[in-house]
N, C-alpha and C. Protein backbone atom coordinates (compact mmCIF):
# COMPACT_ATOMS: atom_id res chain seq x y z
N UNK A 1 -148.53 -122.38 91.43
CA UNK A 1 -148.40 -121.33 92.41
C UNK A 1 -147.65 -120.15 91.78
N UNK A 2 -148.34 -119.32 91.82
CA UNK A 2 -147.79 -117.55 91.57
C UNK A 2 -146.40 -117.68 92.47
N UNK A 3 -144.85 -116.94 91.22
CA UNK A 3 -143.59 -116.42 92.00
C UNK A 3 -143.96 -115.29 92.65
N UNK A 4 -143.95 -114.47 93.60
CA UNK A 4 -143.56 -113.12 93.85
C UNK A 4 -142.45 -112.54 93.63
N UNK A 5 -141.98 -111.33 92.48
CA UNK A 5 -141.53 -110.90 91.67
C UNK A 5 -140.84 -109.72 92.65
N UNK A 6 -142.07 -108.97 93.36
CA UNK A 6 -142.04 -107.77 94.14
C UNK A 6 -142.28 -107.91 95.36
N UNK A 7 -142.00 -106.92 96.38
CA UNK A 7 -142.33 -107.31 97.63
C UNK A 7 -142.19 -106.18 98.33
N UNK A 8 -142.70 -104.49 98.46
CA UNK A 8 -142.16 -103.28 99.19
C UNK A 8 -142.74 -102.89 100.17
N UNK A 9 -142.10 -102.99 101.12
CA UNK A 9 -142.55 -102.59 102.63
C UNK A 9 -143.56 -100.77 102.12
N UNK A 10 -144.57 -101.24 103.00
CA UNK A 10 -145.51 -99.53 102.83
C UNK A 10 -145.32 -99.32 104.85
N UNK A 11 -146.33 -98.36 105.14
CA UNK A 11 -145.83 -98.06 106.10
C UNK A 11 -147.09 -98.71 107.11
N UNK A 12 -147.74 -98.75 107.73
CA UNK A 12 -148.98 -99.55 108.60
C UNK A 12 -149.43 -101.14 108.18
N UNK A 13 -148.01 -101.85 108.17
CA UNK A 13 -147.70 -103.36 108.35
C UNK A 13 -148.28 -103.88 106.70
N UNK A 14 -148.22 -103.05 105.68
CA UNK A 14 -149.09 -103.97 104.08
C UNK A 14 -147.66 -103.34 103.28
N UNK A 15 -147.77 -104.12 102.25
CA UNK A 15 -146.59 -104.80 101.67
C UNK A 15 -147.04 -104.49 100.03
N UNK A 16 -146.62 -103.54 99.31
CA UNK A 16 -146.86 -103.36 97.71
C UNK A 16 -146.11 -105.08 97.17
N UNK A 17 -147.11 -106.04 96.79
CA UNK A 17 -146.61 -107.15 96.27
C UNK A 17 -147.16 -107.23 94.32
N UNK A 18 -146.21 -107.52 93.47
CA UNK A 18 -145.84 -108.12 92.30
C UNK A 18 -145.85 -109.56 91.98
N UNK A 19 -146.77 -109.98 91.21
CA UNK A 19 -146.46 -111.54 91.16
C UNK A 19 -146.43 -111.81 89.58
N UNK A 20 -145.22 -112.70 89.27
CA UNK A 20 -144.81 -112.99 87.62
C UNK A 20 -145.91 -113.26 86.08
N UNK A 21 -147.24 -113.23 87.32
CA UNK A 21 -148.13 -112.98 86.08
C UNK A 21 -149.03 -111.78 86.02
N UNK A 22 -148.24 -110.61 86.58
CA UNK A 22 -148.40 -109.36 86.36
C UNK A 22 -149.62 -109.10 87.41
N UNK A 23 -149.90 -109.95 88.64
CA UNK A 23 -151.24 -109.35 90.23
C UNK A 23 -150.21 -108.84 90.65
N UNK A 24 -151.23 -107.65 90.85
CA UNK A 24 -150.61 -106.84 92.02
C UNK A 24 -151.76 -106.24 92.83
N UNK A 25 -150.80 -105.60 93.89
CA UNK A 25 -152.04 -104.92 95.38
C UNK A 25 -151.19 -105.21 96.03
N UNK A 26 -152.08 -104.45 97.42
CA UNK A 26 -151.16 -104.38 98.53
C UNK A 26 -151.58 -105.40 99.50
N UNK A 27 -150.52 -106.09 100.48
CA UNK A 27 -150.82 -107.15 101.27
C UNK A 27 -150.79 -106.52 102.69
N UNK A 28 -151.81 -106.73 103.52
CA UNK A 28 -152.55 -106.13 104.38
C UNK A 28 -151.83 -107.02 105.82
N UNK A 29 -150.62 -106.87 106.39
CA UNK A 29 -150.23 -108.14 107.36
C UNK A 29 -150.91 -108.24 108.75
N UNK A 30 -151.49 -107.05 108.96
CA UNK A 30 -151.79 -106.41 110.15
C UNK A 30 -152.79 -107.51 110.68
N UNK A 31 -153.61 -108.25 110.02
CA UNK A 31 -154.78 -109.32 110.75
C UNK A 31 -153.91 -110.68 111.27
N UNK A 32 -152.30 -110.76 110.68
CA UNK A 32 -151.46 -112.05 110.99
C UNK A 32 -150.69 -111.78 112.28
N UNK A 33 -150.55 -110.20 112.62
CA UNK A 33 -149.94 -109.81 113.81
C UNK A 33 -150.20 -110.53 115.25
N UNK A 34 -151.18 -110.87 115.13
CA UNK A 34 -151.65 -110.97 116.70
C UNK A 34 -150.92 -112.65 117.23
N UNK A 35 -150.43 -113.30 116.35
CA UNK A 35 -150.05 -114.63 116.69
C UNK A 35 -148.49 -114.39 117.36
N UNK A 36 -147.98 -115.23 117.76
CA UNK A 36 -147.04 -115.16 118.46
C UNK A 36 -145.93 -115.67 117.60
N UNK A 37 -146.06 -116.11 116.56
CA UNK A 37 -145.12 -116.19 115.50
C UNK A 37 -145.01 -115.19 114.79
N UNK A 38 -145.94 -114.37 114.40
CA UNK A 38 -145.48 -113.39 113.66
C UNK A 38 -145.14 -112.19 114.39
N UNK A 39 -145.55 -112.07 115.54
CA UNK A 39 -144.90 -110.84 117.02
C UNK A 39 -143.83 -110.26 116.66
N UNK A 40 -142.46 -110.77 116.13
CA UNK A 40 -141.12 -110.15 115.62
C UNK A 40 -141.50 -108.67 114.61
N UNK A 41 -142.59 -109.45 113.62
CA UNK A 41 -142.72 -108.35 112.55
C UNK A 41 -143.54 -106.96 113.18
N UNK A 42 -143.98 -106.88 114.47
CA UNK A 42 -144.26 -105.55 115.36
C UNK A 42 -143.15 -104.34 115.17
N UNK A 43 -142.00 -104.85 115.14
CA UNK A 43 -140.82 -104.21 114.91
C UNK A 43 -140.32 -103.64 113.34
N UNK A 44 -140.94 -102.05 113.15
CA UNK A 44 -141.06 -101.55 112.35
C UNK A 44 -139.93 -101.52 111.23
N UNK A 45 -138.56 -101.58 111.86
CA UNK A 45 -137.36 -101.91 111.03
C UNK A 45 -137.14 -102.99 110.63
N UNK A 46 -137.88 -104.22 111.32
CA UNK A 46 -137.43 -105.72 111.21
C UNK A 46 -139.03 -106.45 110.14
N UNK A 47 -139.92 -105.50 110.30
CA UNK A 47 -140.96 -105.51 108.69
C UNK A 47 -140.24 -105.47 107.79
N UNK A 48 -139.62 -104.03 107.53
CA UNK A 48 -139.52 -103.66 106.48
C UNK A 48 -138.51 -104.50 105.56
N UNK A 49 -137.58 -105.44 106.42
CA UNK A 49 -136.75 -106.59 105.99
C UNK A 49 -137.61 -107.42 104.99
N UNK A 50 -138.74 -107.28 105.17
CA UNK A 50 -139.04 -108.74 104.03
C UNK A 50 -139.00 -108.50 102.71
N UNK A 51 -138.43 -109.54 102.20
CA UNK A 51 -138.21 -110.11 100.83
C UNK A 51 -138.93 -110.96 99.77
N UNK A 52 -139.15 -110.93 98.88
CA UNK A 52 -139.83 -112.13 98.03
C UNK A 52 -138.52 -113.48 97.95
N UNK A 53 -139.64 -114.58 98.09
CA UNK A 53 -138.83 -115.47 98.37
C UNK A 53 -139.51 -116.84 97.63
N UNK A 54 -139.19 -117.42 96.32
CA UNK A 54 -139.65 -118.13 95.45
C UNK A 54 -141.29 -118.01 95.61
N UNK A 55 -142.19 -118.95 96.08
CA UNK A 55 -143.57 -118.90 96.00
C UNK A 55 -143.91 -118.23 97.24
N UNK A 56 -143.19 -116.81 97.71
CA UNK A 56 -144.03 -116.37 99.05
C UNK A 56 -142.58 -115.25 98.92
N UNK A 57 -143.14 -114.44 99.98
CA UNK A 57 -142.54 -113.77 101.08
C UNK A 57 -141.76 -113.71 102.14
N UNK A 58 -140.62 -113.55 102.66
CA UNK A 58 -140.45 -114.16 103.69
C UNK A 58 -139.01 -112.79 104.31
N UNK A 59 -138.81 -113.00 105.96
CA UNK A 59 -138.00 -112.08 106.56
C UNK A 59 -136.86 -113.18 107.56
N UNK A 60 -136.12 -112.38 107.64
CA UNK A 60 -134.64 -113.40 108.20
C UNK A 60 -134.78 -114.44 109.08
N UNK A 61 -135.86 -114.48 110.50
CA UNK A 61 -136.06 -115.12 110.77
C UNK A 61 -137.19 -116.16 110.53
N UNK A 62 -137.38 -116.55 109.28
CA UNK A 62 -138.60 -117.62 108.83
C UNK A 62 -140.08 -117.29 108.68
N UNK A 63 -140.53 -116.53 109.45
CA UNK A 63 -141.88 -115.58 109.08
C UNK A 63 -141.74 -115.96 107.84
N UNK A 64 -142.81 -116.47 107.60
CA UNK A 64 -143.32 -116.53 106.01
C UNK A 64 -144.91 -116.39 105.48
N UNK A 65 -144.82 -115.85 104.13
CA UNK A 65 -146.75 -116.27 103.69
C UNK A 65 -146.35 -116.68 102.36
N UNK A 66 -147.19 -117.73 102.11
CA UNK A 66 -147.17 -118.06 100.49
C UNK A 66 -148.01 -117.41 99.49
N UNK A 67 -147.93 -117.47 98.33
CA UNK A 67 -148.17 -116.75 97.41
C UNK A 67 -149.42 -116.82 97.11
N UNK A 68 -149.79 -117.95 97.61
CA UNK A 68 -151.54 -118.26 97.28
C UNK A 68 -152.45 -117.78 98.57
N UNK A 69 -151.70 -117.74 99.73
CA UNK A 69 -151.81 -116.52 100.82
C UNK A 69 -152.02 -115.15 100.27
N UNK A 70 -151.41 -114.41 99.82
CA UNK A 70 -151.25 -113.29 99.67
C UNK A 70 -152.28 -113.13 98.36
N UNK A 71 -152.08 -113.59 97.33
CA UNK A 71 -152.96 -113.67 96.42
C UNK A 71 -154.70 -113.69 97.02
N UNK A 72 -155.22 -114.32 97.35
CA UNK A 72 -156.20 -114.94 98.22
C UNK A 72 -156.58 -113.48 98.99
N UNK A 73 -155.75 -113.01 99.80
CA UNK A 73 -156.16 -111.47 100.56
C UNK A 73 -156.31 -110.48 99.79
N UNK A 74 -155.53 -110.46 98.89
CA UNK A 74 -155.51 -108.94 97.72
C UNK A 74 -156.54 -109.03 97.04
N UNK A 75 -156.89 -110.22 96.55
CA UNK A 75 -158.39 -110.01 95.84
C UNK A 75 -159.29 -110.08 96.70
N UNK A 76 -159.45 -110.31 97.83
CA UNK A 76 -160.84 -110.58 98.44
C UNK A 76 -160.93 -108.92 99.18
N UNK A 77 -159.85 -108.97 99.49
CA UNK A 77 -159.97 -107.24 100.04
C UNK A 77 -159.86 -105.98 98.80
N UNK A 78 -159.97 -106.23 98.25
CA UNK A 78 -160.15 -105.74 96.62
C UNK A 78 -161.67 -105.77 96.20
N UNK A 79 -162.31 -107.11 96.51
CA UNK A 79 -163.26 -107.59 96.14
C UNK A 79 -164.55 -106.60 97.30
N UNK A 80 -164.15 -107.14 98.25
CA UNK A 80 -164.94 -106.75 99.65
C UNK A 80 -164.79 -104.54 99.12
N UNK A 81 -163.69 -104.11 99.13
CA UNK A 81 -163.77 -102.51 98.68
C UNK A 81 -165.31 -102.24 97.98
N UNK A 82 -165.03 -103.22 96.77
CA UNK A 82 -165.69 -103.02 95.49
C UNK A 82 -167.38 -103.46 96.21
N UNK A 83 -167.62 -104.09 96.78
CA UNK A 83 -168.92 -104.49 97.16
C UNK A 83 -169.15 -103.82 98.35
N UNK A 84 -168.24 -102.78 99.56
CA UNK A 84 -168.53 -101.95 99.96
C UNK A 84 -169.09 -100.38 99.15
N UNK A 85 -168.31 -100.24 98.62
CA UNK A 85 -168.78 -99.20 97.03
C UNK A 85 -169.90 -98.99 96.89
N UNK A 86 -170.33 -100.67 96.25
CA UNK A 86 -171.85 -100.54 95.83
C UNK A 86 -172.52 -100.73 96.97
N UNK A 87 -172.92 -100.96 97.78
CA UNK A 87 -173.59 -101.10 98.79
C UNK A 87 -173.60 -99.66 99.09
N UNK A 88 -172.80 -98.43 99.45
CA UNK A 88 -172.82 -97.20 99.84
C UNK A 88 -173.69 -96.48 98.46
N UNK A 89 -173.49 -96.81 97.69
CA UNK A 89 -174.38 -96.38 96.26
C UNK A 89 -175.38 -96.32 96.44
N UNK A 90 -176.33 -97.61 96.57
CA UNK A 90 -177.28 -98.23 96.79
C UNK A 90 -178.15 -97.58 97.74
N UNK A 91 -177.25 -97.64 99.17
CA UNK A 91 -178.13 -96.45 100.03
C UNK A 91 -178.18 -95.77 99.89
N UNK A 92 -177.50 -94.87 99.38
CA UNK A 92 -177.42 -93.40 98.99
C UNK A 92 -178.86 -93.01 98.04
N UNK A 93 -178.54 -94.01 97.09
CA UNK A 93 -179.64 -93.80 96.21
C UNK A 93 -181.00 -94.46 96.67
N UNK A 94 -181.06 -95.18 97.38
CA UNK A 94 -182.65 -95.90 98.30
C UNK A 94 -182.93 -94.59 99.19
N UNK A 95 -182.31 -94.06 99.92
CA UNK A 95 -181.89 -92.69 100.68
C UNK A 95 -182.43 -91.43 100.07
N UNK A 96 -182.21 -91.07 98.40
CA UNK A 96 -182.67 -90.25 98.09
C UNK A 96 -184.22 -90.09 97.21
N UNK A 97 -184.13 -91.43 96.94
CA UNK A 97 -185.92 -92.13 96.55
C UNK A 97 -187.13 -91.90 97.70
N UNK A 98 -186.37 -92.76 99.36
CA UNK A 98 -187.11 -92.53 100.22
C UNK A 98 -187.64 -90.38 100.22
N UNK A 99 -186.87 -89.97 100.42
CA UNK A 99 -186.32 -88.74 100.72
C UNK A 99 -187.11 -87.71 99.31
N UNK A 100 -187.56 -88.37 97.87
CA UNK A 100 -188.03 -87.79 97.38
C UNK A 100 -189.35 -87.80 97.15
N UNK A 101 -190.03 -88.92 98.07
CA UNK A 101 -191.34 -88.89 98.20
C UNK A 101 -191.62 -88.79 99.39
C-alpha cells in the first residue's frame, strides 16, 4: 500500500494528494459527501483539517480514505478525462468528414 506523503486541501471538496512513490492528482471527495459519515466534512473549515495519515488520509474526527482509495479515483478520473478527450476528437473529426461530403 502507497504512504501519502501530501495531502492539500483545494477549494470544491478535492484534495492535491502526494504518494511516496512520486502519484500524484487531485482527490475528488465530493461523490463520498452524501453519506452520513462523511456529512462533518460539508464544513468548509473542518475539510480543510485533513491530514495524511500513514496509508490514507484522515481529519480529527476519524473520517478516513485509504491510499488504495484515493489512488484508485485519481487514475480512473484521470483515465475517464483522457478517454473523454478522445471521444470529443473523434466527433469532431466524424463531424467534419460527415460535413465535408
Amino acid at each position: 500500500m502507497e504512504k501519502i506523503i501530501q495531502a492539500i486541501p483545494l477549494d470544491d471538496y478535492r484534495i492535491q494528494i502526494l504518494t511516496s512513490s512520486g502519484i500524484s492528482g487531485i482527490f475528488d471527495v465530493k461523490p463520498y459527501l452524501k453519506g452520513r459519515f462523511f456529512s462533518e466534512l460539508l464544513d468548509e473549515s473542518y475539510f480543510k483539517s485533513v491530514k495524511p495519515m500513514h496509508y490514507g488520509i484522515a481529519w480529527p474526527h476519524e473520517q478516513d480514505f485509504s491510499s488504495d482509495t484515493i489512488i484508485w479515483d485519481i487514475q480512473n478520473s484521470v483515465l475517464e478525462a483522457s478517454l473523454k478527450r478522445e471521444m470529443g476528437t473523434r466527433v469532431a473529426e466524424d463531424k467534419a468528414d460527415y460535413n465535408s461530403k
